[in-house]
N, C-alpha and C. Protein backbone atom coordinates (compact mmCIF):
# COMPACT_ATOMS: atom_id res chain seq x y z
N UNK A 1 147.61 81.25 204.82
CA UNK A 1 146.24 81.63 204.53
C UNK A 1 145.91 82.94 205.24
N UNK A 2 145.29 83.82 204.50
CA UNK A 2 145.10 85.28 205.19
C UNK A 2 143.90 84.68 205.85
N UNK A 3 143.48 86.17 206.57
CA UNK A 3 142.28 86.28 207.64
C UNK A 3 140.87 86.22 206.60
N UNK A 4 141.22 86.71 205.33
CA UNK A 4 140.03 86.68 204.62
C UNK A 4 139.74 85.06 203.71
N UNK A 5 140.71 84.88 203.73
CA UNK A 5 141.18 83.61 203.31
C UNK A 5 140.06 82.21 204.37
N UNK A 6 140.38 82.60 205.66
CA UNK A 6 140.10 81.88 206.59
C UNK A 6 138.28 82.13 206.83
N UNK A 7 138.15 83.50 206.60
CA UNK A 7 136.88 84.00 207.00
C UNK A 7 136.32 83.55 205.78
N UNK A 8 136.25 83.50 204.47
CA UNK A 8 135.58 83.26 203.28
C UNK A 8 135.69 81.37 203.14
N UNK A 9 136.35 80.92 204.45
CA UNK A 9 136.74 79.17 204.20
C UNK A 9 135.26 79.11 204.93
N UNK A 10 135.12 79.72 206.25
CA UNK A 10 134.13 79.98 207.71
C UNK A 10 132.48 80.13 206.89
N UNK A 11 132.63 81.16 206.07
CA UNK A 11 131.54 81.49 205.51
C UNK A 11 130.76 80.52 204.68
N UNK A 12 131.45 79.63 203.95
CA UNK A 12 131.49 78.20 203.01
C UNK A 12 131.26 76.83 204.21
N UNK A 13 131.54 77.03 205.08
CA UNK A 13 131.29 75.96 206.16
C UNK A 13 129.66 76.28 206.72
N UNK A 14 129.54 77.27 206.92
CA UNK A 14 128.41 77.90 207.69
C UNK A 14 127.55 77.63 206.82
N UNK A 15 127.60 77.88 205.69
CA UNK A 15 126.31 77.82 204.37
C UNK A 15 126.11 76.35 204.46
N UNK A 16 127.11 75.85 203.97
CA UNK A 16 127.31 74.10 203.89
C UNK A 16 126.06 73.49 205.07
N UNK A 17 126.32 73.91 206.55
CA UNK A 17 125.62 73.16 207.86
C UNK A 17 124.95 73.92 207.55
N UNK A 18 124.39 74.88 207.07
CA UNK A 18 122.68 75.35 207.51
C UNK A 18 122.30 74.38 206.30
N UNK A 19 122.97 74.54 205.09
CA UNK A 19 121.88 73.72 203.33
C UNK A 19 122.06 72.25 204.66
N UNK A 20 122.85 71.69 205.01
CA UNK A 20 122.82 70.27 205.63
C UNK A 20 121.93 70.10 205.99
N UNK A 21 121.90 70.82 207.80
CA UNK A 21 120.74 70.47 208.64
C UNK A 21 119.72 71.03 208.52
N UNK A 22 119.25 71.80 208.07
CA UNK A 22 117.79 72.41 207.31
C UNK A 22 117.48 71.42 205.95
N UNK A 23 118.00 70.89 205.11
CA UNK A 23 117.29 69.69 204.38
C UNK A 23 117.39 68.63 204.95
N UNK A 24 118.25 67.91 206.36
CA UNK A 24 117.92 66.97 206.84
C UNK A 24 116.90 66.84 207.86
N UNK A 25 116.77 67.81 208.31
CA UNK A 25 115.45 68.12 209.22
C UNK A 25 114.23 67.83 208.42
N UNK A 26 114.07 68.82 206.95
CA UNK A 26 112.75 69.01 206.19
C UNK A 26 112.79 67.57 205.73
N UNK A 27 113.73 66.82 205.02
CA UNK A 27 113.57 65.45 204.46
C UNK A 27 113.81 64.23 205.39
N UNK A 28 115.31 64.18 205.59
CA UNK A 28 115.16 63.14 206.41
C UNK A 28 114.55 62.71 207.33
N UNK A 29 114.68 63.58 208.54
CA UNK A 29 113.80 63.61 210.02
C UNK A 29 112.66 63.64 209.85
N UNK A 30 111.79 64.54 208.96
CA UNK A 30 110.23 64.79 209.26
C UNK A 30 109.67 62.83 208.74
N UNK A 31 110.65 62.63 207.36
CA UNK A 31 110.08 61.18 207.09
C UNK A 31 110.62 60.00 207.90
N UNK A 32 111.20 60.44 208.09
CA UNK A 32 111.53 58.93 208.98
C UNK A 32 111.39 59.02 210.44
N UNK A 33 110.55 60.47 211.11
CA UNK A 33 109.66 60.35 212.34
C UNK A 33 110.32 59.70 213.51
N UNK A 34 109.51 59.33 214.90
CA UNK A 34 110.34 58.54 215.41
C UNK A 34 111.05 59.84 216.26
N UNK A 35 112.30 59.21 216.34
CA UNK A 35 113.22 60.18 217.40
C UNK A 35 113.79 61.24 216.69
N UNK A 36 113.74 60.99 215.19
CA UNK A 36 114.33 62.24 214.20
C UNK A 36 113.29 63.29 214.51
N UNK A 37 112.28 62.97 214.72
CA UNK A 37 111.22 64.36 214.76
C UNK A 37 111.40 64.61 216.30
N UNK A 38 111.26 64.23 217.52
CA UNK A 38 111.79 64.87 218.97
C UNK A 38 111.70 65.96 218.92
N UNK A 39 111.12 66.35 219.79
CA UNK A 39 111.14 68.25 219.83
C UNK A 39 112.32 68.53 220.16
N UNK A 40 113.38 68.12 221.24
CA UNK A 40 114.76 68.82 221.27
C UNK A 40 115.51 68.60 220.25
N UNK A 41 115.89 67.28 219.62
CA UNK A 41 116.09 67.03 218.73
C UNK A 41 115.63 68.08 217.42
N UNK A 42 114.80 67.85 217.15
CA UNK A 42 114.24 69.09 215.95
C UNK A 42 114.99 70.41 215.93
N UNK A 43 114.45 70.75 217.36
CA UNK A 43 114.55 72.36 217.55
C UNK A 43 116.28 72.65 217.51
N UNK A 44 117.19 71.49 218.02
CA UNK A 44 118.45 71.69 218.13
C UNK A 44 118.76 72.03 216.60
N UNK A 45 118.20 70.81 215.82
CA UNK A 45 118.69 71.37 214.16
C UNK A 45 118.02 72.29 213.65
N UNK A 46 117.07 72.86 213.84
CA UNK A 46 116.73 74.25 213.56
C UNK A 46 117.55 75.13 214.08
N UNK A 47 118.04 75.23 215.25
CA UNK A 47 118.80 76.15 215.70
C UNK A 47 120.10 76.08 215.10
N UNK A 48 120.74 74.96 214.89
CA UNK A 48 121.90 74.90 214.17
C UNK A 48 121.74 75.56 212.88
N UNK A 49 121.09 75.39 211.80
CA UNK A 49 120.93 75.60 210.61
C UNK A 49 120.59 77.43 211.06
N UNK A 50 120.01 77.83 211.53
CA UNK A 50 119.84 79.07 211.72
C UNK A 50 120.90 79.78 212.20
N UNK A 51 122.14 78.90 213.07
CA UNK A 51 122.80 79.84 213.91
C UNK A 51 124.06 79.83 212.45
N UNK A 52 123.79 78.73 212.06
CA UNK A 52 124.86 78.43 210.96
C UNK A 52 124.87 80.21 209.51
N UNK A 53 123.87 80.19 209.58
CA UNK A 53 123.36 81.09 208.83
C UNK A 53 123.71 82.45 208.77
N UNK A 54 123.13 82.40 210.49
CA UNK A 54 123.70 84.03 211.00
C UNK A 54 125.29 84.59 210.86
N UNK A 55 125.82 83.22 211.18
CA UNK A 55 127.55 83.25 211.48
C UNK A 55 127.96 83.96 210.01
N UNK A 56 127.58 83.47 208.94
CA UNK A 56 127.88 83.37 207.59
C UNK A 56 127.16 84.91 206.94
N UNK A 57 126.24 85.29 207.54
CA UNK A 57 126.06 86.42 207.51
C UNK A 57 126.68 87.78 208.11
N UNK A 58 126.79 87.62 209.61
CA UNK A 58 127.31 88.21 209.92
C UNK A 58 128.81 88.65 209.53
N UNK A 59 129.71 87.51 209.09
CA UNK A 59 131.31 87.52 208.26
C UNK A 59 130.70 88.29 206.93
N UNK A 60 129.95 87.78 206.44
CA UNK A 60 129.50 88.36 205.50
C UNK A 60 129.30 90.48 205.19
N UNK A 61 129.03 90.46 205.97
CA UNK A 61 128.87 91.69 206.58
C UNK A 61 129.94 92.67 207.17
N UNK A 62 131.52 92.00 207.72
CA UNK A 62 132.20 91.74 208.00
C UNK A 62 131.61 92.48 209.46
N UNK A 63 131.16 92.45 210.14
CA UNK A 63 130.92 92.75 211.56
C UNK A 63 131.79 92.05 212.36
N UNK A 64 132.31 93.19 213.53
CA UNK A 64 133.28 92.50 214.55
C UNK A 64 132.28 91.36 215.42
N UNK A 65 131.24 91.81 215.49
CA UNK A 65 130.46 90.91 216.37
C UNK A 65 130.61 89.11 215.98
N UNK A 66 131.39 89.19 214.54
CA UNK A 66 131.37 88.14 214.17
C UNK A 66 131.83 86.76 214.86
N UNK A 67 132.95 87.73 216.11
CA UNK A 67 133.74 86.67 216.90
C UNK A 67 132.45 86.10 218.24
N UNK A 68 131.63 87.10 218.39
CA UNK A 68 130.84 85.84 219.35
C UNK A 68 130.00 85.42 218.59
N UNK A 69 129.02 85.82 217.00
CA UNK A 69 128.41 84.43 216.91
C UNK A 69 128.84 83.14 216.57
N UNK A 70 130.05 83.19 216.09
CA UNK A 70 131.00 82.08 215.65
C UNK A 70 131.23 81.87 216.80
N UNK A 71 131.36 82.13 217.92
CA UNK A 71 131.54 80.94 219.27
C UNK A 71 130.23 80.26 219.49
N UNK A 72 129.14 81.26 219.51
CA UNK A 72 127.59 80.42 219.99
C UNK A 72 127.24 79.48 218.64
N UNK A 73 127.97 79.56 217.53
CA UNK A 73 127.97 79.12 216.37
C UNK A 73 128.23 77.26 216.68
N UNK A 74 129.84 77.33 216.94
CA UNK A 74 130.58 76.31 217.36
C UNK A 74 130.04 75.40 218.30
N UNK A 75 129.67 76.23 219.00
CA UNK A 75 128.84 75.39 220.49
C UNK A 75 127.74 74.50 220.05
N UNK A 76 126.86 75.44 219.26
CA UNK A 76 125.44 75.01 219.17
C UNK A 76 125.81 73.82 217.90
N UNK A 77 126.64 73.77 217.13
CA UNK A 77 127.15 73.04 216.09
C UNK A 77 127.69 71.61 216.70
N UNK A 78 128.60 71.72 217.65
CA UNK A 78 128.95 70.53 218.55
C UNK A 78 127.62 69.57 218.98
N UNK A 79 126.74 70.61 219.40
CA UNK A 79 126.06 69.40 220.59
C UNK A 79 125.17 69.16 219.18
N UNK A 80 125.03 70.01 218.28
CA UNK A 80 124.12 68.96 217.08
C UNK A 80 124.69 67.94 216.73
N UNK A 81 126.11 67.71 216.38
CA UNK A 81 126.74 66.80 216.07
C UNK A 81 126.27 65.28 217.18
N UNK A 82 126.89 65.64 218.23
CA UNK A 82 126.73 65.08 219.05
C UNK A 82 125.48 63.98 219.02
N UNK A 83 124.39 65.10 219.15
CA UNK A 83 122.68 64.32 219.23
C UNK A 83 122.66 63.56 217.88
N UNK A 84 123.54 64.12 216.69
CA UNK A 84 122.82 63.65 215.31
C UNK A 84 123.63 62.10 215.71
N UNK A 85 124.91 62.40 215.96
CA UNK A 85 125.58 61.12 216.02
C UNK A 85 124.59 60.14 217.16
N UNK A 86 124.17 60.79 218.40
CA UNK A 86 123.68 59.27 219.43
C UNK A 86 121.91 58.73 218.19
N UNK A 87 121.33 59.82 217.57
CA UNK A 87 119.97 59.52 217.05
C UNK A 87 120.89 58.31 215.99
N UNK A 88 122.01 58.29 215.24
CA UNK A 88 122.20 57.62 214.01
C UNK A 88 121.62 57.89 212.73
N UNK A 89 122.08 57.46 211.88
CA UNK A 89 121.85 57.78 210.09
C UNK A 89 121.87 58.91 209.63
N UNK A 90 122.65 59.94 210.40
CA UNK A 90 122.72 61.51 210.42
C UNK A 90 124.32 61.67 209.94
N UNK A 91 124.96 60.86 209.91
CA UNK A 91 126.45 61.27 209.44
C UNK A 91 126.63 62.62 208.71
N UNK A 92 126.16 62.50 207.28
CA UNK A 92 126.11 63.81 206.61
C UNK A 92 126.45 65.19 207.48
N UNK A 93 124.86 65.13 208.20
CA UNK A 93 124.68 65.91 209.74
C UNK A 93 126.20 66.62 210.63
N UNK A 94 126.50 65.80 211.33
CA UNK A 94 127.60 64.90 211.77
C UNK A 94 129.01 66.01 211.30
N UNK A 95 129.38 65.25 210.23
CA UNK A 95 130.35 65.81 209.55
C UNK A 95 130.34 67.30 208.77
N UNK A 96 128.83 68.02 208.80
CA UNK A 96 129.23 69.39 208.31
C UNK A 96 129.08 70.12 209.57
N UNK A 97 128.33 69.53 210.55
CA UNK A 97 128.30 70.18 212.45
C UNK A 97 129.74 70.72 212.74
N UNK A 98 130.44 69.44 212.47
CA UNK A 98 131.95 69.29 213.03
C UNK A 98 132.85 69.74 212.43
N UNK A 99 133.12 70.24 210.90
CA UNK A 99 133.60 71.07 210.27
C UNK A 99 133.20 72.67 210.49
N UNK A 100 132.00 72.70 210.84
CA UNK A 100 131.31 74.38 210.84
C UNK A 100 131.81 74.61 212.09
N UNK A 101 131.92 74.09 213.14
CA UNK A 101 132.40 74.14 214.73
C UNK A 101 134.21 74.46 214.42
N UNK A 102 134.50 73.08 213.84
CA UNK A 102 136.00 73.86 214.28
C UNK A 102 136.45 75.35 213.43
N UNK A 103 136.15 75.38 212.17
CA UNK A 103 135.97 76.60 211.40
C UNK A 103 135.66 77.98 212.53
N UNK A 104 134.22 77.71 212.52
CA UNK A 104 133.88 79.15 213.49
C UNK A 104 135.00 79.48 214.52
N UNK A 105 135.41 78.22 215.52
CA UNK A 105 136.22 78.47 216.36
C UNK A 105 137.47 79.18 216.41
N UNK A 106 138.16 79.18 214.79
CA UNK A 106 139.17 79.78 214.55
C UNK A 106 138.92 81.22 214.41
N UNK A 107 137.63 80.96 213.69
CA UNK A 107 137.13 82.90 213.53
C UNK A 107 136.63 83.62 214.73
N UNK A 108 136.21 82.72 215.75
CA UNK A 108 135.96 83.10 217.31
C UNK A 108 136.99 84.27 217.72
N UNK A 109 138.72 83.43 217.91
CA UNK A 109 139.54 83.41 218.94
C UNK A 109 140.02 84.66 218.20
C-alpha cells in the first residue's frame, strides 16, 4: 500500500468518526440525556468529531503538519473511545474512535 494509499485509507477513517460522533452526540446523547449529555462527556465528543475533521482536512490539503494533528487526532480519539465504552450503548462510537486512532497513528509516525 503506498503513502497515498494509506493517507486516502486515514482520510476515510477521519470522516467516518467525525459523521459517527457528531450524529451520536446530536441524536443519541442529547435524547437519551443522563450521563450521555455530561459536559466532559459531550465536550470530549465534540472535540473528537472536530479533531476528526481537521485530521482529514489537513491530509486533505496534503500539509506536513498533518503528522501532529493525526497524533492529537489519535489521542483525543482513544480517550473518546474509552469514555464512550465506560458510558455504554456507544459501540458504534467505540469502534470508529478506535479505527480513526490507529489509522492517524500510522500517518503520525
Amino acid at each position: 500500500m503506498t503513502h497515498d494509499d494509506l493517507m486516502q485509507k486515514c482520510i476515510d477513517k477521519c470522516l467516518k468518526c467525525y459523521q459517527t460522533c457528531l450524529g451520536a452526540a446530536m441524536g443519541h446523547c442529547l435524547e437519551t440525556g443522563g450521563k450521555h449529555v455530561a459536559p466532559d462527556h459531550f465536550r470530549l465528543m465534540m472535540a473528537c468529531a472536530e479533531i476528526c475533521r481537521t485530521s482529514a482536512h489537513f491530509m486533505l490539503m496534503k500539509s506536513e503538519h498533518h503528522r501532529h494533528v493525526c497524533r492529537e487526532c489519535a489521542e483525543i480519539c482513544l480517550e473518546c473511545a474509552k469514555d464512550c465504552e465506560k458510558i455504554g450503548g456507544m459501540q458504534i462510537c467505540v469502534d470508529a474512535c478506535k479505527h480513526c486512532a490507529e489509522s492517524c497513528l500510522k500517518m503520525a509516525a
